[in-house]
Protein backbone atom coordinates (compact mmCIF):
# COMPACT_ATOMS: atom_id res chain seq x y z
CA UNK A 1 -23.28 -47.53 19.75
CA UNK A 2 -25.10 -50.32 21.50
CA UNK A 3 -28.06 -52.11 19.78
CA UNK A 4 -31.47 -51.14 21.71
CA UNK A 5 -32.90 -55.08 21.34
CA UNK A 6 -32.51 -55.84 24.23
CA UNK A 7 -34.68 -52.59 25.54
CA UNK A 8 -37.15 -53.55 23.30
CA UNK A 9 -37.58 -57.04 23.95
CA UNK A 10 -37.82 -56.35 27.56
CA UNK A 11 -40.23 -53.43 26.80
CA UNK A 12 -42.29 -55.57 24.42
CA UNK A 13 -42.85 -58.31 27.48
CA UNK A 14 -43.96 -55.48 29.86
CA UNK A 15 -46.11 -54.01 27.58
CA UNK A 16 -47.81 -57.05 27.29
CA UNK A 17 -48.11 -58.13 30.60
CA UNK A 18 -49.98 -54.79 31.02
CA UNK A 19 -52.03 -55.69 27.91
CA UNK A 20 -53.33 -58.94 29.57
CA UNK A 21 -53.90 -57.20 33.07
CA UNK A 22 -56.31 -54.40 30.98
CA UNK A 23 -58.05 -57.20 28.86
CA UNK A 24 -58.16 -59.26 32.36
CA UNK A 25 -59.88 -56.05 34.11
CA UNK A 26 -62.35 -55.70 31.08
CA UNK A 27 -63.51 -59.37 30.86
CA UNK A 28 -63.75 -58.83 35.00
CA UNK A 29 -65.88 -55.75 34.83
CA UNK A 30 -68.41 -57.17 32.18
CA UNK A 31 -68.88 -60.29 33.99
CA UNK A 32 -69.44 -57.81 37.03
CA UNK A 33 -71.97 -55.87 34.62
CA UNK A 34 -73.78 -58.91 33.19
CA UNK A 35 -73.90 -60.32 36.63
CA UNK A 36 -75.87 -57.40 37.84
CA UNK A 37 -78.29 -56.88 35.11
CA UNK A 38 -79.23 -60.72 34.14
CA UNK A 39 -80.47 -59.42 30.89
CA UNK A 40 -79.09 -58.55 27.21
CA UNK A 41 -77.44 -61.14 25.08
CA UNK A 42 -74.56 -57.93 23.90
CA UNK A 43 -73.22 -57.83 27.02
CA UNK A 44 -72.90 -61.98 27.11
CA UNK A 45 -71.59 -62.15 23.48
CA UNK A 46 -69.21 -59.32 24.50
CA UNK A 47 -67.81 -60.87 27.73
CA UNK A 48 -67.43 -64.68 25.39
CA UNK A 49 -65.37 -62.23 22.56
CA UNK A 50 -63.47 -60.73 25.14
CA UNK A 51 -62.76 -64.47 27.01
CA UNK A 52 -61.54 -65.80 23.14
CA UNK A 53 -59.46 -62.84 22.65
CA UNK A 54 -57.46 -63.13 25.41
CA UNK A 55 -57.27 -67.16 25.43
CA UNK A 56 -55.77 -66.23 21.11
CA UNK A 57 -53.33 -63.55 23.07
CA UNK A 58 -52.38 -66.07 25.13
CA UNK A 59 -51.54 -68.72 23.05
CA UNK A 60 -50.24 -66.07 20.57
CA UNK A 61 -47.73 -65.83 23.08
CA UNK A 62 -47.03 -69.14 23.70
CA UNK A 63 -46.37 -69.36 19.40
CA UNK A 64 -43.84 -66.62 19.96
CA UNK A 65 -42.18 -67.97 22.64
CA UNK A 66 -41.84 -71.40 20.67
CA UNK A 67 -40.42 -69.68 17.85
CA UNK A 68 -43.68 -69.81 15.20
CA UNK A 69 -43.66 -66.22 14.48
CA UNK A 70 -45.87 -66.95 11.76
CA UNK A 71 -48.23 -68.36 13.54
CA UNK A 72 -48.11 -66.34 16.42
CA UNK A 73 -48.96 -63.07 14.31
CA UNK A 74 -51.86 -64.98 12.68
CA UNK A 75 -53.52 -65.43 15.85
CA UNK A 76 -53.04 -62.07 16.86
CA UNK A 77 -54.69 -60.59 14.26
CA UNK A 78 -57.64 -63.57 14.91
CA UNK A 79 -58.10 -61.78 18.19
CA UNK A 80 -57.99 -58.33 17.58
CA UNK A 81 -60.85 -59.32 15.13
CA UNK A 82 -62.49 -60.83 17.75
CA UNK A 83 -62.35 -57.94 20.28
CA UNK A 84 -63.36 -55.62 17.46
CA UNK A 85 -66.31 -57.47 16.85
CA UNK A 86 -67.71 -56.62 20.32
C-alpha cells in the first residue's frame, strides 16, 4: 500500500491557497464596506484584525516552509486569535 503524504501535502497547499483567497475576499469586502459608510470604528478594527491575520498566515507559512514548525504553529494560533477577536 502506498503512503497518502504525498496527497496530503499537496492537499494541505491547496487548501491553503484557498484559505488566503477567502481571507483576501473578506479583508476586500470590508474595506469595500468601510469605504462606503465612513463611519464605525468595528468595521475599521475588524478590517486591521483581518489585515494582521493574514500578514501571521503568511509568515506562518513562510516558518513552515523554512522548517520552524514550532514556530510556524505558534503564529497560527496568534492569528486565529486575532480573527476571532473581530
Amino acid at each position: 500500500m502506498e503512503s497518502s503524504l504525498p496527497f496530503v501535502l499537496q492537499l494541505r497547499c491547496i487548501c491553503e491557497i484557498i484559505f488566503d483567497i477567502m481571507l483576501s475576499a473578506y479583508i476586500a469586502g470590508l474595506m469595500a464596506h468601510h469605504n462606503e459608510e465612513h463611519e464605525g470604528s468595528n468595521r475599521r478594527r475588524s478590517l486591521e484584525l483581518a489585515e494582521q491575520a493574514l500578514t501571521a498566515f503568511r509568515e506562518a507559512e513562510d516558518r513552515r516552509e523554512a522548517g520552524e514548525i514550532e514556530l510556524a504553529d505558534a503564529t497560527v494560533d496568534q492569528a486565529l486569535f486575532v480573527l476571532q477577536e473581530r
